[in-house]
PDB file of N, CA and C in Angstrom:
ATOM      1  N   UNK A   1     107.924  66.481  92.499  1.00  0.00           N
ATOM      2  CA  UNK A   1     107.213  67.337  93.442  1.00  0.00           C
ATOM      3  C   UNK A   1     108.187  68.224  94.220  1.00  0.00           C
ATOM      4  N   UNK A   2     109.198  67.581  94.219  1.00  0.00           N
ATOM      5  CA  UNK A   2     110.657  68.476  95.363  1.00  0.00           C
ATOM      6  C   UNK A   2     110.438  69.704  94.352  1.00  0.00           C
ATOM      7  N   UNK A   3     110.851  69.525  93.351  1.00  0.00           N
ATOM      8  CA  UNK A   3     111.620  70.641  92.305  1.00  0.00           C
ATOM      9  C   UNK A   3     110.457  72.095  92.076  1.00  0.00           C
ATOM     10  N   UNK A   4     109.177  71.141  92.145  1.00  0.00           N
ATOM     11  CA  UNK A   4     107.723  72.525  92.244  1.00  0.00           C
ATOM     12  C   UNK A   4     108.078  73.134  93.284  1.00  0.00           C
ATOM     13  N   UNK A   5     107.847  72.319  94.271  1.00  0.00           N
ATOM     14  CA  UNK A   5     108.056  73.075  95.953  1.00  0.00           C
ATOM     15  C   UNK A   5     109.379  74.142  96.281  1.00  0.00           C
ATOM     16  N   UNK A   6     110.306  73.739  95.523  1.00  0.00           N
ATOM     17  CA  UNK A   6     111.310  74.584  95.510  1.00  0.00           C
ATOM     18  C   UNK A   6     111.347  75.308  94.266  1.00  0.00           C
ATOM     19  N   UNK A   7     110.982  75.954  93.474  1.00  0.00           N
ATOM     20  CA  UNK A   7     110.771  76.589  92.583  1.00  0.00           C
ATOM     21  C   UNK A   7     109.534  77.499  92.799  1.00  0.00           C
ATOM     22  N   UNK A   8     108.741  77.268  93.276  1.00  0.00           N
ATOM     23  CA  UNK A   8     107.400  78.431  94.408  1.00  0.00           C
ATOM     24  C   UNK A   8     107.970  78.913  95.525  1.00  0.00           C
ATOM     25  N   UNK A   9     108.872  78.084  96.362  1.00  0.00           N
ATOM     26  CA  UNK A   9     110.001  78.907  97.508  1.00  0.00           C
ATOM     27  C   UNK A   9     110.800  79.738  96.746  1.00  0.00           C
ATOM     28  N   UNK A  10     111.377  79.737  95.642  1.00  0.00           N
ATOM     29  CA  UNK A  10     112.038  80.813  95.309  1.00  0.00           C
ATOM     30  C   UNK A  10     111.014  81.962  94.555  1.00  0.00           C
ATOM     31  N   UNK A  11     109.975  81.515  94.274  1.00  0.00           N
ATOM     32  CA  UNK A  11     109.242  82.174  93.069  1.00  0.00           C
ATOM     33  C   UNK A  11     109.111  83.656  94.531  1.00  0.00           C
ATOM     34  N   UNK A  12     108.399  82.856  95.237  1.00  0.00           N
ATOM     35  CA  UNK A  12     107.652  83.639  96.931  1.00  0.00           C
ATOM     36  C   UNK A  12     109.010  84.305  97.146  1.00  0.00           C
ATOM     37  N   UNK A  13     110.638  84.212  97.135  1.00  0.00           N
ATOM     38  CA  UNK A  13     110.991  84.969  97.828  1.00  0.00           C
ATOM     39  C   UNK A  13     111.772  86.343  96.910  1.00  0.00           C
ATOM     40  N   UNK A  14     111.463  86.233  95.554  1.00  0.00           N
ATOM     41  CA  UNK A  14     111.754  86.995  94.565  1.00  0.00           C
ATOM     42  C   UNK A  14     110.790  88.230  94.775  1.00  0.00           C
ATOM     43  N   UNK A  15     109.540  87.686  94.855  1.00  0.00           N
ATOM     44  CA  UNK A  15     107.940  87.979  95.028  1.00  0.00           C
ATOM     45  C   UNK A  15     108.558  89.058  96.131  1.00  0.00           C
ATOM     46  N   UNK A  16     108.705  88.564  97.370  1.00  0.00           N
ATOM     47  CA  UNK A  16     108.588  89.105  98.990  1.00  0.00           C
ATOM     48  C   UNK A  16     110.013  90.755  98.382  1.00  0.00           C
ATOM     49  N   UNK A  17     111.215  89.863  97.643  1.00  0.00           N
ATOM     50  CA  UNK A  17     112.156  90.920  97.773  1.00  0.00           C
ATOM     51  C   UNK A  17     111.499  92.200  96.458  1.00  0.00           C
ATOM     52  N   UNK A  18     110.748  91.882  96.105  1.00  0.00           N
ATOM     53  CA  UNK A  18     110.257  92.710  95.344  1.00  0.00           C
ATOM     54  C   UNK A  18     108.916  93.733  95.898  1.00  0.00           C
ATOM     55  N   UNK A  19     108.249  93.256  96.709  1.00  0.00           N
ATOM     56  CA  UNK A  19     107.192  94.216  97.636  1.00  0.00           C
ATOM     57  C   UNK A  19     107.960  94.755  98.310  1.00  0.00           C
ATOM     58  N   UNK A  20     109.079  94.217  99.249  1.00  0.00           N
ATOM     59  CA  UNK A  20     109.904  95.061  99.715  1.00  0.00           C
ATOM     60  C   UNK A  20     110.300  96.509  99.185  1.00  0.00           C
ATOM     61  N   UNK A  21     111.077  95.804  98.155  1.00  0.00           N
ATOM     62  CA  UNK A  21     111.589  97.260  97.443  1.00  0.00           C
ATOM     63  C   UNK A  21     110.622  98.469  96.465  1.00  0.00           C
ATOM     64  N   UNK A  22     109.201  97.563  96.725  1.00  0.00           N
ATOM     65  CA  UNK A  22     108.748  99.128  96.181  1.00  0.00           C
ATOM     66  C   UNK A  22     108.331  99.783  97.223  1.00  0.00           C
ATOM     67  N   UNK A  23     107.523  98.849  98.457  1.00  0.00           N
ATOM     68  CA  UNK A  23     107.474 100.047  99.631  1.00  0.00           C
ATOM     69  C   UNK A  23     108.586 100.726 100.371  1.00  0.00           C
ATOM     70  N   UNK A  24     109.767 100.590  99.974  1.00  0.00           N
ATOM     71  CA  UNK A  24     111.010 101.246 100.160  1.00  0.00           C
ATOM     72  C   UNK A  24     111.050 102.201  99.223  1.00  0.00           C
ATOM     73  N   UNK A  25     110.883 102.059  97.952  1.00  0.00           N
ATOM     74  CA  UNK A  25     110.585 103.210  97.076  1.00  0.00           C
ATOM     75  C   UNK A  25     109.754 104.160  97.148  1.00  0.00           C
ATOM     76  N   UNK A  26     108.298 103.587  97.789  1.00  0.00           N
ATOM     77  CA  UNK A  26     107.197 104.611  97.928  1.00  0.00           C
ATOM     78  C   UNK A  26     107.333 105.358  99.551  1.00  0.00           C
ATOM     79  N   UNK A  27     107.971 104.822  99.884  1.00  0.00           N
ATOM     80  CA  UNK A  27     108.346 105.448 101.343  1.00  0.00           C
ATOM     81  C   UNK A  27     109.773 106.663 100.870  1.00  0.00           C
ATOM     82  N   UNK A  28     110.715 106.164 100.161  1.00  0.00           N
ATOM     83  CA  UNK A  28     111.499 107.789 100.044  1.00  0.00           C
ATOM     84  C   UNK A  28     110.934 108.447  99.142  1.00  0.00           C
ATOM     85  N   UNK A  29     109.740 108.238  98.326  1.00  0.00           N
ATOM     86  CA  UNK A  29     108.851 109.490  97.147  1.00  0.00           C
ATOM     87  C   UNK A  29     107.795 110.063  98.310  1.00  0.00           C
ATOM     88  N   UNK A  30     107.523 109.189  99.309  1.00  0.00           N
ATOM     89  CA  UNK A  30     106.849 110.237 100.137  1.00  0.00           C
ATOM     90  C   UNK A  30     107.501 111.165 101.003  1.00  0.00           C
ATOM     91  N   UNK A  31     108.433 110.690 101.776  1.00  0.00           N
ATOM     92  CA  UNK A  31     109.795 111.573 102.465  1.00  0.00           C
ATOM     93  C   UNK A  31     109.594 112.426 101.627  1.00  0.00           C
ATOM     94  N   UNK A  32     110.433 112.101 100.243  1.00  0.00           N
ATOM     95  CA  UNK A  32     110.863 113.348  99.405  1.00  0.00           C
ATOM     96  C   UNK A  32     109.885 114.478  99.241  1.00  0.00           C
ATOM     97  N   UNK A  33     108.240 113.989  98.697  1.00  0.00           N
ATOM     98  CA  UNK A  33     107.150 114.803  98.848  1.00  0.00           C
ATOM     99  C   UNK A  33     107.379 115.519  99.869  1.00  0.00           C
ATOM    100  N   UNK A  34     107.308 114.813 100.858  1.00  0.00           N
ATOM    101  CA  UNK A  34     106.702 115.829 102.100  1.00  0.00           C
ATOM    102  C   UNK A  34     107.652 116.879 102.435  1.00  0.00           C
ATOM    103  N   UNK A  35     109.108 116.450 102.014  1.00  0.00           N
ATOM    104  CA  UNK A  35     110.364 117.392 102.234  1.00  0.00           C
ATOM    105  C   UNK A  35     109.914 118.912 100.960  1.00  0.00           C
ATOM    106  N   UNK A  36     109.953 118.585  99.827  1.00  0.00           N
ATOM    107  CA  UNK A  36     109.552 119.399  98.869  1.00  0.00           C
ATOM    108  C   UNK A  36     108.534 120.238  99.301  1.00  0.00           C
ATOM    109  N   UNK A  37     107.301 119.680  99.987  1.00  0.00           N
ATOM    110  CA  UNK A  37     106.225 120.659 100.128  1.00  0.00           C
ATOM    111  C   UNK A  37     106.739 121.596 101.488  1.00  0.00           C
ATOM    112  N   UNK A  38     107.292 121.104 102.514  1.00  0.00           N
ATOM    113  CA  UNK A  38     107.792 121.909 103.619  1.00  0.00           C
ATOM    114  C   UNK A  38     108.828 122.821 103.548  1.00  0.00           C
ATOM    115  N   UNK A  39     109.785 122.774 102.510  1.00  0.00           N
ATOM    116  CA  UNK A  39     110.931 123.369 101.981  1.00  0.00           C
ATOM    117  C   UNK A  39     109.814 124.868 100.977  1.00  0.00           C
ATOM    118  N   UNK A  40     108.996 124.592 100.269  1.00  0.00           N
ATOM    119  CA  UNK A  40     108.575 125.126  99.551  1.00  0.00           C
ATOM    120  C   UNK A  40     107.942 126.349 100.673  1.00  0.00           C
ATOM    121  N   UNK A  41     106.906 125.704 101.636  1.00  0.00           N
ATOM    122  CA  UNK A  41     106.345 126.462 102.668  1.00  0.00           C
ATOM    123  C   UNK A  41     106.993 127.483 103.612  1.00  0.00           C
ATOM    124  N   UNK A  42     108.382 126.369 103.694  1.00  0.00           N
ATOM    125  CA  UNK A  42     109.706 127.700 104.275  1.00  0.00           C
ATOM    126  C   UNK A  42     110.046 128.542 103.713  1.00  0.00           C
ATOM    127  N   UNK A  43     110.115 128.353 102.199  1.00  0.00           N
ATOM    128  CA  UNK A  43     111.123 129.530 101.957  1.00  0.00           C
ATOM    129  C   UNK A  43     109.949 130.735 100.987  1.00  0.00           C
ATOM    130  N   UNK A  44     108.613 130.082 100.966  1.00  0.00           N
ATOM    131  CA  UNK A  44     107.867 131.202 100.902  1.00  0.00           C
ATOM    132  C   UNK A  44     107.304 131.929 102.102  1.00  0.00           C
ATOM    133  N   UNK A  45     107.635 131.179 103.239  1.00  0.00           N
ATOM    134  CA  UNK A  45     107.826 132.438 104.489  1.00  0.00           C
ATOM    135  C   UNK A  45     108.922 132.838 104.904  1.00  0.00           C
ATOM    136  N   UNK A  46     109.956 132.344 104.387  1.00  0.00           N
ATOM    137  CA  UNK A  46     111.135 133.173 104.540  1.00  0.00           C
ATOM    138  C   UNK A  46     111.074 134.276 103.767  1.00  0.00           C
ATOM    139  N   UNK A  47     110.889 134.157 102.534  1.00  0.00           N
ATOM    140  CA  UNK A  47     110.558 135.366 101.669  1.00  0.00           C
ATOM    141  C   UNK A  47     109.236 136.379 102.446  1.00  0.00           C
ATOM    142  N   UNK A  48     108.872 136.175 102.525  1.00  0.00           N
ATOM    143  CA  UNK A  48     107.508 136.851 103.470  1.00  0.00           C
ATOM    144  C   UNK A  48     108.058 137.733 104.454  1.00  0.00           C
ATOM    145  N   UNK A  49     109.176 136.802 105.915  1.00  0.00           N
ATOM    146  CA  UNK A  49     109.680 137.892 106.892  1.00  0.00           C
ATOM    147  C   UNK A  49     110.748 138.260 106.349  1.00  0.00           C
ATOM    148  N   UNK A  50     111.437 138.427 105.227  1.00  0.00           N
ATOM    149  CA  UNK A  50     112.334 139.460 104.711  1.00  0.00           C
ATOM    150  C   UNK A  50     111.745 140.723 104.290  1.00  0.00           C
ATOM    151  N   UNK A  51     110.672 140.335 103.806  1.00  0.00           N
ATOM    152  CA  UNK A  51     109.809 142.084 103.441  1.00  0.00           C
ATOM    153  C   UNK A  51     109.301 142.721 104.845  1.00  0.00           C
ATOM    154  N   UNK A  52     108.575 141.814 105.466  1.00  0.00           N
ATOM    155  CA  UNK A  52     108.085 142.038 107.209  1.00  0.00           C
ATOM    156  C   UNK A  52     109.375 142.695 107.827  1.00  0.00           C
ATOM    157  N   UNK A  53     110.340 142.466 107.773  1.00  0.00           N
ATOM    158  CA  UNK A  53     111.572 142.385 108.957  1.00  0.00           C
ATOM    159  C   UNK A  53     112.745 142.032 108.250  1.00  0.00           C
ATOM    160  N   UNK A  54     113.110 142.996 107.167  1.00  0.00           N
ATOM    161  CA  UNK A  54     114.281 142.635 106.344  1.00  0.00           C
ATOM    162  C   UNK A  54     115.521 142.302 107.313  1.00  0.00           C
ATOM    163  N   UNK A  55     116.225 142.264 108.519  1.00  0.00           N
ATOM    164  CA  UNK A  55     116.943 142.492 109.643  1.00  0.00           C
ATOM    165  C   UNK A  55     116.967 141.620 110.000  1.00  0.00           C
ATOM    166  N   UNK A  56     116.113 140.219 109.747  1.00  0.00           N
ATOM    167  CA  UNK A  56     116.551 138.723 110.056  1.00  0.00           C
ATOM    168  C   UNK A  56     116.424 137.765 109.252  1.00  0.00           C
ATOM    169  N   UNK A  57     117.417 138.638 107.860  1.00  0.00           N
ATOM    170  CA  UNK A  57     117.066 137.895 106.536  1.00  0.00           C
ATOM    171  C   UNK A  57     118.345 136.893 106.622  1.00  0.00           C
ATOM    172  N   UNK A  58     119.292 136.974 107.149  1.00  0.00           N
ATOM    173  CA  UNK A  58     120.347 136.097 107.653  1.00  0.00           C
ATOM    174  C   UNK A  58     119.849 134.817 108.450  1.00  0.00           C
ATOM    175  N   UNK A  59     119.203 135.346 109.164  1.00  0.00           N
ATOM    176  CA  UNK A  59     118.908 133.893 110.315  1.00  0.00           C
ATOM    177  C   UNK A  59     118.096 133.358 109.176  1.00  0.00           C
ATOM    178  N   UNK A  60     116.829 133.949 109.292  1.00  0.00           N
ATOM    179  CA  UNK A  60     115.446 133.384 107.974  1.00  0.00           C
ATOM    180  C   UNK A  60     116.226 132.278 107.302  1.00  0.00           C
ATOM    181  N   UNK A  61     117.160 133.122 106.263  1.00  0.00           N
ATOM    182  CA  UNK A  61     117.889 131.870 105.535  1.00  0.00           C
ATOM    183  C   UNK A  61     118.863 130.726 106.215  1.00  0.00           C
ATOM    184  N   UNK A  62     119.037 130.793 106.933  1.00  0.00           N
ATOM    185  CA  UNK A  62     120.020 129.519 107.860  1.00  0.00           C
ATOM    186  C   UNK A  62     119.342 128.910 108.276  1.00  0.00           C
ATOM    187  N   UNK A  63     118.076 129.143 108.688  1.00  0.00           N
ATOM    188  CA  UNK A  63     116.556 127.976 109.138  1.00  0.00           C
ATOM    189  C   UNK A  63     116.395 127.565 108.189  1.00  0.00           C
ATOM    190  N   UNK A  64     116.071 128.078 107.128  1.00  0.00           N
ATOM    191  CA  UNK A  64     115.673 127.332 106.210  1.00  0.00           C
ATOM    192  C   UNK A  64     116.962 126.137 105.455  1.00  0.00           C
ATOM    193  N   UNK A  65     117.762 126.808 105.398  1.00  0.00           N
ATOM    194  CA  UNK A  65     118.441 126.232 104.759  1.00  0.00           C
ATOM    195  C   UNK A  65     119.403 124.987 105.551  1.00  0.00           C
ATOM    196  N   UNK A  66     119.082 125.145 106.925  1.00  0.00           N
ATOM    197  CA  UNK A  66     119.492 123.899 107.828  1.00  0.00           C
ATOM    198  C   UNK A  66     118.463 122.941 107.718  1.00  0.00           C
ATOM    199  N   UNK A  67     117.257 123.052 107.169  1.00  0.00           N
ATOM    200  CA  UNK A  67     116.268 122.750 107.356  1.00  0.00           C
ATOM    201  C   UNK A  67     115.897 121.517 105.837  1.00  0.00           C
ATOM    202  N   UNK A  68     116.428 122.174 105.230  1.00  0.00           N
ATOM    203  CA  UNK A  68     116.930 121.783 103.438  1.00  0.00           C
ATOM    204  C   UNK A  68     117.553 120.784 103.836  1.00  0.00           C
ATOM    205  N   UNK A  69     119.200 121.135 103.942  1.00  0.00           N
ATOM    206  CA  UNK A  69     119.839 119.879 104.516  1.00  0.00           C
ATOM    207  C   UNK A  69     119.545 118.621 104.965  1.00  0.00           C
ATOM    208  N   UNK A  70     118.840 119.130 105.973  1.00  0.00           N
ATOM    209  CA  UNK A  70     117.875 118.126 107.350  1.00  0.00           C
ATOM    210  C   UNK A  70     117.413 117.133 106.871  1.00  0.00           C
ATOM    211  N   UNK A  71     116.591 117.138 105.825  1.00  0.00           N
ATOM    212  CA  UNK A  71     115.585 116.871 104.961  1.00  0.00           C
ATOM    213  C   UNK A  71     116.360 116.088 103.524  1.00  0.00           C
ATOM    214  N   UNK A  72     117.450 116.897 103.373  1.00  0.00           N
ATOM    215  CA  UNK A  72     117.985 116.019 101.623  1.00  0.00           C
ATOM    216  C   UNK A  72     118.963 114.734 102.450  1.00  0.00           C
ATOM    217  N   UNK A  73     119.515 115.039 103.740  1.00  0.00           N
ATOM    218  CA  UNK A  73     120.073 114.075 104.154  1.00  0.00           C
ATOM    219  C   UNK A  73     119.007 113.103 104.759  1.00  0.00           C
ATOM    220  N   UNK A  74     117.898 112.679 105.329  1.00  0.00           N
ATOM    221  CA  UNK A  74     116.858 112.305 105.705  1.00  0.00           C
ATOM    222  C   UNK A  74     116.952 110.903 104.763  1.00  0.00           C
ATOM    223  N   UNK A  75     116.988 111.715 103.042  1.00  0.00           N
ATOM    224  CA  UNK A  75     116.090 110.796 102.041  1.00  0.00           C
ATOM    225  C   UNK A  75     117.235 110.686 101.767  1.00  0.00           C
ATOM    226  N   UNK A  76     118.648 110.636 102.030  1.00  0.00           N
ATOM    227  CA  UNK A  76     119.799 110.324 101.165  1.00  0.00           C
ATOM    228  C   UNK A  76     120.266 108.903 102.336  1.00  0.00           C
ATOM    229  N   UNK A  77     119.552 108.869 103.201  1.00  0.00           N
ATOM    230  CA  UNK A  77     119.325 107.811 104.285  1.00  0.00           C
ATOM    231  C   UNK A  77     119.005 107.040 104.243  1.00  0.00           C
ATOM    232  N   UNK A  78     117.319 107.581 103.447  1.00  0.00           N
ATOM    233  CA  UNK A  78     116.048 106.276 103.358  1.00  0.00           C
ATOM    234  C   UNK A  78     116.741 105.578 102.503  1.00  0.00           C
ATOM    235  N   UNK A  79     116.429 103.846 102.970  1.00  0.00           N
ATOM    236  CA  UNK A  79     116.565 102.630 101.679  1.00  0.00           C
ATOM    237  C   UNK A  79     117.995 102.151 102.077  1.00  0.00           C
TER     238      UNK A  79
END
């Protein structure tokens, strides 16, 4: 009976380190999502006020692209 009981304690903590690591997984595919879709949203309005206001096509891109960064370091974090 020892050897069941300890063989379901390990079974449970294989189990536990394994839910762990996929909601660690599904947590940086959502980061990453949400980074992708906001990156995407920036730099099709960055493209947007370069035709609007070609004259702050410098800054435009340094927001965005601090913003990139922000974001790839974020998920180079997660986990």
């Amino acid at each position: 009976m020892g050897l069941q009981r300890q063989t379901r304690r390990e079974v449970e903590r294989v189990q536990s380190r394994a839910i762990v690591a996929k909601l660690a997984e599904d947590g940086r595919a959502l980061l990453t999502n949400t980074a992708l879709e906001h990156v995407g949203a920036l730099t099709a309005l960055e493209q947007h006020l370069i035709t609007v206001a070609p004259l702050g096509e410098a800054r435009y891109r340094e927001i965005v692209d601090s913003y990139t960064l922000g974001a790839a370091a974020a998920i180079r974090r997660w986990g």
